[in-house]
Protein backbone atom coordinates (compact mmCIF):
# COMPACT_ATOMS: atom_id res chain seq x y z
CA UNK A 1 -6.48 -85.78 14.60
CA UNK A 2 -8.13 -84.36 11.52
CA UNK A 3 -9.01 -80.34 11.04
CA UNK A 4 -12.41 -79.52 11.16
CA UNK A 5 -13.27 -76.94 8.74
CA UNK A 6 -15.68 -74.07 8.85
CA UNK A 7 -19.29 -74.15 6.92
CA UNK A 8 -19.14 -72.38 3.56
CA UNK A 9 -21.03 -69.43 4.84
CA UNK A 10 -19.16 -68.71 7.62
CA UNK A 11 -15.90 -69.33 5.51
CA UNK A 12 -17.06 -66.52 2.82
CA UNK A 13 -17.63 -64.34 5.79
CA UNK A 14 -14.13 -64.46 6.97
CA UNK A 15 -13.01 -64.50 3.39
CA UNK A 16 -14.50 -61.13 2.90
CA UNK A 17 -13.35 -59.40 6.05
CA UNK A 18 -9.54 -60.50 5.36
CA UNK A 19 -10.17 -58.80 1.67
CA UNK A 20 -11.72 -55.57 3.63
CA UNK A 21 -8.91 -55.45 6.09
CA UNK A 22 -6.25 -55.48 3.78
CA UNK A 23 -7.27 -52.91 1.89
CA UNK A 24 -6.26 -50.55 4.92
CA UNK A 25 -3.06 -51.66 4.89
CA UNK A 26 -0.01 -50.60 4.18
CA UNK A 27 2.66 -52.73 5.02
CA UNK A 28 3.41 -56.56 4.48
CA UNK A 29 3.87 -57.03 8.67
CA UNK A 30 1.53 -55.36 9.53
CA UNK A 31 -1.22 -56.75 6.93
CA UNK A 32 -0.55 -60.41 7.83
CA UNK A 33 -0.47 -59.14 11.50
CA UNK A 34 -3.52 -57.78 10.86
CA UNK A 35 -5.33 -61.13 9.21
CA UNK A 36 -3.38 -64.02 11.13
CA UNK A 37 -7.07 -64.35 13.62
CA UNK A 38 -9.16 -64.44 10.39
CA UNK A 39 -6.77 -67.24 9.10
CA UNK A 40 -6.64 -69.10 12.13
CA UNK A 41 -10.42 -69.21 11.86
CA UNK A 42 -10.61 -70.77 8.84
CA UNK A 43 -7.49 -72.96 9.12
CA UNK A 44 -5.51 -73.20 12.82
CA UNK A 45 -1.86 -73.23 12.80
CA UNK A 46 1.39 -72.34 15.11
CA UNK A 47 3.13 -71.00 12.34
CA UNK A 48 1.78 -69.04 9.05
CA UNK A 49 4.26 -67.33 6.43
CA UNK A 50 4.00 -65.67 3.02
CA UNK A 51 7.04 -66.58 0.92
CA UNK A 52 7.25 -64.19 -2.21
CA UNK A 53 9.55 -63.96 -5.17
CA UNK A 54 12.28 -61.20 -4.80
CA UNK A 55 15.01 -60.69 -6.64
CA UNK A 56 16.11 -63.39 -9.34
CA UNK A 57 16.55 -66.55 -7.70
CA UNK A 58 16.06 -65.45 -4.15
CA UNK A 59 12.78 -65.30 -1.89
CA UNK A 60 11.40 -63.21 1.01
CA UNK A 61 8.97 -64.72 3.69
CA UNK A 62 7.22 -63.14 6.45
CA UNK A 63 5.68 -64.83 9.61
CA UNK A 64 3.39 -64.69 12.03
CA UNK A 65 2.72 -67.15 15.10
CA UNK A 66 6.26 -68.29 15.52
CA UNK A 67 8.93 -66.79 14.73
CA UNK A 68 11.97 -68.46 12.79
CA UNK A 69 14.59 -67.51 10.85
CA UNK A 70 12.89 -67.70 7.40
CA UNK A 71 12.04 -64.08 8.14
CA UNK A 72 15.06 -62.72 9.39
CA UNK A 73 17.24 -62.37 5.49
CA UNK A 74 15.84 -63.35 2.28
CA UNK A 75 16.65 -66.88 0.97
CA UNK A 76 17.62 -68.61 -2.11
CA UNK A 77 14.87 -70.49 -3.63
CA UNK A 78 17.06 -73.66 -4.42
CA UNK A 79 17.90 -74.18 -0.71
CA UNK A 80 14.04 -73.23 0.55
CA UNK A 81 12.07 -76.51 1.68
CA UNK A 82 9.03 -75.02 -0.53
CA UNK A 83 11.31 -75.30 -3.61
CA UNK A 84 9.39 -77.61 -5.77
CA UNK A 85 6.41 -75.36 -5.69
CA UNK A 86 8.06 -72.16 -6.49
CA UNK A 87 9.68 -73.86 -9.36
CA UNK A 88 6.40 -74.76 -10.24
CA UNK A 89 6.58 -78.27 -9.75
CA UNK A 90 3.79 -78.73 -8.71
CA UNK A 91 0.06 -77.19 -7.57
CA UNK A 92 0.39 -77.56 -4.29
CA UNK A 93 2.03 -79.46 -1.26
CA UNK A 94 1.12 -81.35 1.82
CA UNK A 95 2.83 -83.63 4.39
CA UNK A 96 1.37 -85.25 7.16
CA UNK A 97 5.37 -85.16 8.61
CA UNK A 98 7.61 -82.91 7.07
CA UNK A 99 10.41 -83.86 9.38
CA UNK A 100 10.98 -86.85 8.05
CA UNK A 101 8.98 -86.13 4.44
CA UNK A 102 12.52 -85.98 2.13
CA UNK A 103 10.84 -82.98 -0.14
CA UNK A 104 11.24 -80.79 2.94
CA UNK A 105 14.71 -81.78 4.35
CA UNK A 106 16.95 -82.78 1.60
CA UNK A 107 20.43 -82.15 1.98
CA UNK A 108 21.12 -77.90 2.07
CA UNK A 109 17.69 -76.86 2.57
CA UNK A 110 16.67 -74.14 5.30
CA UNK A 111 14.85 -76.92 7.51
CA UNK A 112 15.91 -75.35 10.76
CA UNK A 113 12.71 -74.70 11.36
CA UNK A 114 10.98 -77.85 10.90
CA UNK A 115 13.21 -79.30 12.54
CA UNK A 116 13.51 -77.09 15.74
CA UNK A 117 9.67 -76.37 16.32
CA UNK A 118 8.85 -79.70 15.55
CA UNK A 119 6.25 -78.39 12.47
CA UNK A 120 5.14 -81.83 11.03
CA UNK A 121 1.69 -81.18 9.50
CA UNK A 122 1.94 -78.58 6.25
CA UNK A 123 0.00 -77.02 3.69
CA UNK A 124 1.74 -74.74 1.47
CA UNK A 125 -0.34 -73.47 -1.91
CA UNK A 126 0.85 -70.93 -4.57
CA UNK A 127 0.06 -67.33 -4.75
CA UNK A 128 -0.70 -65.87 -8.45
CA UNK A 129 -1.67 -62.98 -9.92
CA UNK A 130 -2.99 -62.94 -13.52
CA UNK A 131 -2.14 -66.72 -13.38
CA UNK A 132 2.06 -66.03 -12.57
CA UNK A 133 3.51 -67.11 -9.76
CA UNK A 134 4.65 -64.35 -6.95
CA UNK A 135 5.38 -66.77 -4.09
CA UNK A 136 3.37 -69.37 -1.73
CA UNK A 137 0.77 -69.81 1.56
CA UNK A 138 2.38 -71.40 4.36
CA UNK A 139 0.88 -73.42 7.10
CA UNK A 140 2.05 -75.35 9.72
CA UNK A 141 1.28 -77.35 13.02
CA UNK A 142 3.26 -79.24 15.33
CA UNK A 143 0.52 -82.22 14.93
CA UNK A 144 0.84 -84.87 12.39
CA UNK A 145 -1.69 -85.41 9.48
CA UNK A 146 -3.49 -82.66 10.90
CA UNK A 147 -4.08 -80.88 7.30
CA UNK A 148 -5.94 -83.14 4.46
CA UNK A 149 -6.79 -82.32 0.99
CA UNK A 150 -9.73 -80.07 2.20
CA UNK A 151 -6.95 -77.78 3.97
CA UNK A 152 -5.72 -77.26 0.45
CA UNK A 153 -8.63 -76.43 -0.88
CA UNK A 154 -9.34 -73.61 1.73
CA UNK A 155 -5.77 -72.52 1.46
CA UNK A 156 -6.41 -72.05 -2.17
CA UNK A 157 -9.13 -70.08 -1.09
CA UNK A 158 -7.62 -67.53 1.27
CA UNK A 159 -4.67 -67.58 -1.44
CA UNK A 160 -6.77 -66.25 -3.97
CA UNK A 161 -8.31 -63.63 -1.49
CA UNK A 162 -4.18 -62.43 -0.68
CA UNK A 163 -2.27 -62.30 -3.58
CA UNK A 164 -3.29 -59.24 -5.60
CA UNK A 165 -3.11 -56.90 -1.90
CA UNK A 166 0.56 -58.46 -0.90
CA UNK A 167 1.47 -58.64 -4.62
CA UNK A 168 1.02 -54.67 -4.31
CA UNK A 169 3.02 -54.50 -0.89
CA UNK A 170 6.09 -56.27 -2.09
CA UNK A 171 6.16 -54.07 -5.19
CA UNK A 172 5.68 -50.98 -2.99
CA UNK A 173 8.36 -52.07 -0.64
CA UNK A 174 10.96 -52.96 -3.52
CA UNK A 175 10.14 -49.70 -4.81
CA UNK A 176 10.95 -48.08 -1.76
CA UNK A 177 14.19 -49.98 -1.63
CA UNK A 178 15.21 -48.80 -5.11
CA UNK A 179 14.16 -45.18 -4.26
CA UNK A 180 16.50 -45.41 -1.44
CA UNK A 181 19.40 -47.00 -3.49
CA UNK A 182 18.78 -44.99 -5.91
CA UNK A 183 17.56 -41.13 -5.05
CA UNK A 184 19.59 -41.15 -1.66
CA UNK A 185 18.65 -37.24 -0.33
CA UNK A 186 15.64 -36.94 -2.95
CA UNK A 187 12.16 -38.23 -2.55
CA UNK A 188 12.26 -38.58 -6.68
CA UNK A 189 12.56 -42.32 -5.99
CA UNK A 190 9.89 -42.79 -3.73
CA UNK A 191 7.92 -41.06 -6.27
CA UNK A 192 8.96 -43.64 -9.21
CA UNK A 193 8.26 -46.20 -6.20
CA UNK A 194 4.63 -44.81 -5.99
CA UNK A 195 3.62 -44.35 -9.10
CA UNK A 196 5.10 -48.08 -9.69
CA UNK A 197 2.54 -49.03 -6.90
CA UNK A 198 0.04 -47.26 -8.29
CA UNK A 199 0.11 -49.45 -11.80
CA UNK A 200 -0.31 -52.34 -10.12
CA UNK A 201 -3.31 -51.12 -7.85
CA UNK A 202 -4.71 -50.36 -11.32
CA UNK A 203 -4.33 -53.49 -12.99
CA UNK A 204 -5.52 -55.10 -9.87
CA UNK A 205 -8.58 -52.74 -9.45
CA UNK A 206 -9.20 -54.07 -13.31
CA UNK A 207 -9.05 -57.85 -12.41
CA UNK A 208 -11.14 -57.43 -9.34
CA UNK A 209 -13.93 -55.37 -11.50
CA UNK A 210 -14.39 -57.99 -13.24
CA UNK A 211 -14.17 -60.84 -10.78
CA UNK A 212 -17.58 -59.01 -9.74
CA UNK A 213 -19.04 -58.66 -12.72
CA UNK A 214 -18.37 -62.90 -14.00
CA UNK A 215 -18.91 -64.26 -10.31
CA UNK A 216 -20.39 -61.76 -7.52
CA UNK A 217 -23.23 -59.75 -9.81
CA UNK A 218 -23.98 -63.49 -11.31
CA UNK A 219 -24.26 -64.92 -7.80
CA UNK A 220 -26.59 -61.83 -6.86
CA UNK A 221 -28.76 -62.28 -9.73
CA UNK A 222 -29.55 -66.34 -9.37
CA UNK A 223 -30.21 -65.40 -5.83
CA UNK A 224 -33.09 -62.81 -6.45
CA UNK A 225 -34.87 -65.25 -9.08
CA UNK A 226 -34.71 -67.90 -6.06
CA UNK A 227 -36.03 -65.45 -3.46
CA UNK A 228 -38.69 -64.30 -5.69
CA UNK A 229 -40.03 -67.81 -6.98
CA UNK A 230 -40.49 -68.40 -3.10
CA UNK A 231 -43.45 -66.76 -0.72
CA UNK A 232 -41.86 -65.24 2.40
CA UNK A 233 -43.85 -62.46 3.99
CA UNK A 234 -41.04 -59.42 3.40
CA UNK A 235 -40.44 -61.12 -0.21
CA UNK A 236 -40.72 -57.45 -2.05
CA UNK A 237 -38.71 -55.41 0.20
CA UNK A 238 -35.95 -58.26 -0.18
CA UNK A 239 -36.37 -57.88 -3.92
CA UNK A 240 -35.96 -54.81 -3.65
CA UNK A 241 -33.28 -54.54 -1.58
CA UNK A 242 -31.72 -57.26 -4.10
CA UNK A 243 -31.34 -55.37 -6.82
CA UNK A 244 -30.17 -52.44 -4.95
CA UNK A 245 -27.39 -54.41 -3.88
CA UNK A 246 -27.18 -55.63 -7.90
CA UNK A 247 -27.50 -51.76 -8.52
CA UNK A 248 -24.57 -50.93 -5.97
CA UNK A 249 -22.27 -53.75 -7.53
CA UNK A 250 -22.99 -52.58 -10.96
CA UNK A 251 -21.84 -48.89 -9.47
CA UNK A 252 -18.55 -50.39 -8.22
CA UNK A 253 -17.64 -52.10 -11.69
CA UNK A 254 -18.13 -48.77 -13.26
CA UNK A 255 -15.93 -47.23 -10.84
CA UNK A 256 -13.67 -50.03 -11.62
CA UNK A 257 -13.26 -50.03 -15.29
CA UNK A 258 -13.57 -46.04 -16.19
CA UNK A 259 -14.26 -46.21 -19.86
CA UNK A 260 -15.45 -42.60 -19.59
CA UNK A 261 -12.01 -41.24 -17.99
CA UNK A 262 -10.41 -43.25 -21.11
CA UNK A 263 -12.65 -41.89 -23.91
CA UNK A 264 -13.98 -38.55 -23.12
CA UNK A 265 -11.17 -36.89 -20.50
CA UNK A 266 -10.50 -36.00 -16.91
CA UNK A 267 -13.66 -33.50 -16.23
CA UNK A 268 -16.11 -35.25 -19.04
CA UNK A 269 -15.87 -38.49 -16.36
CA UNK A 270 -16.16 -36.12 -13.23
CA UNK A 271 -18.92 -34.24 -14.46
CA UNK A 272 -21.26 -37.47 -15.78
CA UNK A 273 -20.34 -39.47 -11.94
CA UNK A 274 -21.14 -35.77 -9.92
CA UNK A 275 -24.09 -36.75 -12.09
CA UNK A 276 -24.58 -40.19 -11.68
CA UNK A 277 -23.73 -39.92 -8.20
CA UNK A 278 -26.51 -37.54 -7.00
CA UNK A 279 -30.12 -38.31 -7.16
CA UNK A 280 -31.24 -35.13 -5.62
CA UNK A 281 -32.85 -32.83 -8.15
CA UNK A 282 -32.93 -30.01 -6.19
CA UNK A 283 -29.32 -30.14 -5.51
CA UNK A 284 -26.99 -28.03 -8.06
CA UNK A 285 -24.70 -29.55 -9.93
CA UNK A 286 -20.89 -27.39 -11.21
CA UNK A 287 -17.79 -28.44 -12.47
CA UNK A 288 -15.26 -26.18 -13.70
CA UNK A 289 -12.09 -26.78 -15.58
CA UNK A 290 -9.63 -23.77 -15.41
CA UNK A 291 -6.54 -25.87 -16.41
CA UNK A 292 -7.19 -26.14 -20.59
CA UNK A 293 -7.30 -30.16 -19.89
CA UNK A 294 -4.17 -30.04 -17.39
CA UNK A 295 -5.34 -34.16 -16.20
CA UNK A 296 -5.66 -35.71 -19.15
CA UNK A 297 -1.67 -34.94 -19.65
CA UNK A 298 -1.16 -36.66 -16.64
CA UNK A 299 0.47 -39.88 -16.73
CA UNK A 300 -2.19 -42.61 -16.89
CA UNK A 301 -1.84 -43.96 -13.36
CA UNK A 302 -1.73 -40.65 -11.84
CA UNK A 303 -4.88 -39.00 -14.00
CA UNK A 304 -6.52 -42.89 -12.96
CA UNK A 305 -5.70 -42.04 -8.92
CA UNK A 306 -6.57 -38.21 -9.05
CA UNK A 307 -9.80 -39.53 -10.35
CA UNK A 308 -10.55 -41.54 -8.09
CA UNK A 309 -9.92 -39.42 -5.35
CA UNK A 310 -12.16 -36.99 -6.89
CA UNK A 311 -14.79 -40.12 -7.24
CA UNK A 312 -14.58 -40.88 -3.25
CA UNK A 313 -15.04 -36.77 -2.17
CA UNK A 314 -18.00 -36.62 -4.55
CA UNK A 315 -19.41 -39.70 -2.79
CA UNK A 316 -19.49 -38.52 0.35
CA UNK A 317 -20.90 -35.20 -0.78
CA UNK A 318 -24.20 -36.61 -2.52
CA UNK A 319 -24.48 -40.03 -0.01
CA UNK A 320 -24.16 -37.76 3.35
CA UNK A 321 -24.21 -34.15 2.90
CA UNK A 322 -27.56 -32.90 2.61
CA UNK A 323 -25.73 -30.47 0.09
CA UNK A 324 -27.52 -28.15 -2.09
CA UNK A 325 -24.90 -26.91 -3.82
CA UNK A 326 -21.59 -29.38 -5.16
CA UNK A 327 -18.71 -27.77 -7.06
CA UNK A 328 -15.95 -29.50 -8.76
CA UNK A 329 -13.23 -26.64 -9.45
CA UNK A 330 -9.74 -27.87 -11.55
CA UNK A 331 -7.48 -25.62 -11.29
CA UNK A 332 -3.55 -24.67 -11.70
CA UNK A 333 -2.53 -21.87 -9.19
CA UNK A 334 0.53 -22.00 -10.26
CA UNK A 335 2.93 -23.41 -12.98
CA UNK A 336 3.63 -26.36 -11.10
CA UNK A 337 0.60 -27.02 -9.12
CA UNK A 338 -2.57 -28.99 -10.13
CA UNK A 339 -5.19 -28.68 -7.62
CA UNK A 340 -9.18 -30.45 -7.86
CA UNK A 341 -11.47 -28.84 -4.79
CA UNK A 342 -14.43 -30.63 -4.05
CA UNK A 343 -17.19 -28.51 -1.96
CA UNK A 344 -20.73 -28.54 -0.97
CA UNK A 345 -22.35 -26.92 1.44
CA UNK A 346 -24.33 -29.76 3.27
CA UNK A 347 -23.53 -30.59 7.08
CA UNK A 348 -20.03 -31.39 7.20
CA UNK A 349 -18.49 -34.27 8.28
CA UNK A 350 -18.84 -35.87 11.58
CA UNK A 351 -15.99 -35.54 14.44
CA UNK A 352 -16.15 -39.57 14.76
CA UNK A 353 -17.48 -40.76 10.98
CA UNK A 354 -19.24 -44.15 11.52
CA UNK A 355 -17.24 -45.52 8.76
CA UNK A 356 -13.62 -44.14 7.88
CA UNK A 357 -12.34 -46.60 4.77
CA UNK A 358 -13.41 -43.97 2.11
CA UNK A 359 -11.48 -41.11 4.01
CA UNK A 360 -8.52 -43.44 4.40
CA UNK A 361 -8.77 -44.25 0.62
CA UNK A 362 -8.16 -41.40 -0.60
CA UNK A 363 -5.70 -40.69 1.71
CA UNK A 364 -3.87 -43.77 0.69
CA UNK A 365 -4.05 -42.58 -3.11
CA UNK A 366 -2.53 -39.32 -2.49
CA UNK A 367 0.13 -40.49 -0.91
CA UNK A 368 0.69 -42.94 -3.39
CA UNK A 369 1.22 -40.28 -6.11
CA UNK A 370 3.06 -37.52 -3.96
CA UNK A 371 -0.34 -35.71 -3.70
CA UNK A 372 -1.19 -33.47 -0.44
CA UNK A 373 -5.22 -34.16 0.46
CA UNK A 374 -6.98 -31.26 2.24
CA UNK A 375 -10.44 -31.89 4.02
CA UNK A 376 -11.84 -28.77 5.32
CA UNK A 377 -15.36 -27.56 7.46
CA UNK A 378 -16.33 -24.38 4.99
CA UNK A 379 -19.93 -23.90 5.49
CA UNK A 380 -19.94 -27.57 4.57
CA UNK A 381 -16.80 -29.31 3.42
CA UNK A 382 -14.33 -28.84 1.01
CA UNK A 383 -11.74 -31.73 -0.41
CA UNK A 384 -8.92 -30.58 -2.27
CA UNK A 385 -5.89 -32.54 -3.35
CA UNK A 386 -2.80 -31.00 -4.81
CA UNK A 387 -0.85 -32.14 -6.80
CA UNK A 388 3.08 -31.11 -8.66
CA UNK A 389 3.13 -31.19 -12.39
CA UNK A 390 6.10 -29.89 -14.81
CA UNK A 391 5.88 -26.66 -15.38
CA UNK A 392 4.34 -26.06 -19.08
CA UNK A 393 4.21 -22.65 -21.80
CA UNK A 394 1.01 -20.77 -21.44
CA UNK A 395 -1.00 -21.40 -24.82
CA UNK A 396 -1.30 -18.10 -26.79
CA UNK A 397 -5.01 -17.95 -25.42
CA UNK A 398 -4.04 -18.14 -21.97
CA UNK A 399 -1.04 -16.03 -22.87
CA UNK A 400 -3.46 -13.06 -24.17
């Protein structure tokens, strides 16, 4: 029996919901808990597992369907049935029978499982990020020759779609691990942890900025010339609704790459997006730096989070608020203390928002930098986040 794939359309579908529901996750369990239907849709199998690079020499894997004992203690790479891929070895691998295919069940490999669950047909394909190897897609079914070269290719596929989000997992759970090891009674290791995470969330954010600007924006842009060379009855309204979208994606690049938070400073980039952002005239416009420049002595990934933070409250204020009024206050209440408040005085937010993921974001980000995020009703709403920062001498001007 031979797998039927999906159609392209349906598989980019499913492609795009795994990337969106990773993005709320937090956790290497539960993310590939949270994907294994999506997976299933676009390739079946009885047993799925991530195998990632740990420590030198040594892998961790994590399953779902069932469950064996690759995910019960980490492994050494050299006794792993996948070994010839993580060695690099070679760009992919498939069997029709791994129980009797020799790559799989040489003498001191982990092949229990094979073995015992009788997991004949596999597809395994490599995971990269920035084109280096951080471990491998697993897939597996009990019938033989049931994956074919076009299973590969769709494994690539969903591959390319995981590895930056569990790429960020693993390094936030091996930063947790070191914290533990090493700041036993003090959270000052799960603070190195986090800000750890929060490089790599950067350099991802980068790569996937401009992954929509070379591919996605392209695709968008070939797309409108089609649909308005052709005749359809709505045909302007889709234009237009085209290069909204083209208009939106641009938006997100920006947001992506912040040249502005790089070049001009913390409150120059706040001030021209509380600008960009809001396309109400009528609506008053203040930001207010009380701090001398306190962000821009941030370190880089915590200035980049604190931003973006501040980038996600000022959303919400100019997409839903119905504000008149939108303040952007930096401030340092005390020596240690960094606070930025968002406020406006539009109609608050709603008990049960119809969509949550920008809430959760910066929720996320906080946490990720030891940050406490306030959201407040005030005669609108108010956002503040909070931050610690070493205590620093007054300047003579402040002093005075």
């Amino acid at each position: 029996m031979t797998l039927q794939h999906p159609q392209e359309g349906q598989a980019d579908a499913v492609l795009a919901r795994i990337a969106a529901r990773l993005a709320a996750q937090t956790d290497i369990r539960s993310a590939l808990a949270t994907i294994e239907g999506d997976i299933a849709a676009l390739i079946p199998f009885v047993h799925c597992d991530i195998c990632l690079l740990d420590r030198p020499g040594w892998v961790v894997s994590h399953e779902v369907g069932i469950r064996t004992r690759w995910s019960r203690a980490s492994g050494r790479i050299d006794h792993a049935p996948i070994r010839d891929l993580l060695y690099g070895q070679c760009a992919y691998m498939l069997t029709d029978d791994a129980t009797v295919d020799a790559r799989f069940t040489y003498a001191g490999a982990t092949c229990e499982p094979i073995l015992n669950h009788n997991l004949r047909s596999r597809v395994h394909v490599p995971l990269r990020v920035k084109g280096r190897l951080i471990g491998t897609l697993n897939l597996s079914d009990t019938r033989a020759g049931f994956y074919d070269m076009n299973s590969v290719s769709r494994a690539q596929e969903i591959a390319h779609v995981l590895a930056p989000w569990f790429h960020i997992l693993h390094k936030s759970e091996q930063a947790q691990r070191s914290g533990r090891t090493l700041a036993s009674g003090s959270d000052e290791g799960l603070r190195r942890g986090a800000l750890e995470l929060t490089q790599a969330m950067e350099h991802e954010r980068q790569r996937i900025g401009m992954d929509l600007h070379d591919q996605t924006l392209a695709d968008l842009s070939r797309l409108l010339r089609e649909v308005t060379a052709e005749t359809p009855l709505p045909r302007d309204a889709l234009a237009d609704h085209l290069r909204e979208t083209i208009t939106g994606l641009r938006r997100i690049i920006d947001m992506a790459v912040p040249t502005l938070l790089d070049l001009f400073g913390f409150t120059h980039a706040v001030r021209v997006h509380l600008e960009r952002a809001c396309h109400d005239e009528g609506t008053t416009l203040e930001v207010h730096d009380l701090t001398q420049g306190l962000p821009d002595t941030l370190d880089t990934t915590v200035r980049s989070a604190l931003f973006h933070i501040t980038q996600e409250a000022i959303n919400n204020a100019t997409r839903h608020a119905e504000a008149s009024r939108i303040s952007v206050t930096i401030d340092q209440p005390n020596s240690t203390t960094l606070t930025v408040t968002v406020r406006d005085d539009g109609c608050g937010i709603p008990a049960t928002p119809a969509r949550q993921s920008g809430l959760m974001h910066m929720r996320t980000r906080a946490r990720l930098i030891s940050a406490h995020l306030d959201i407040l009703p005030d005669h609108g709403t108010t956002v503040r986040v909070s931050l610690r920062v070493p205590s620093r001498q007054p300047t003579p001007k402040e002093a005075r």
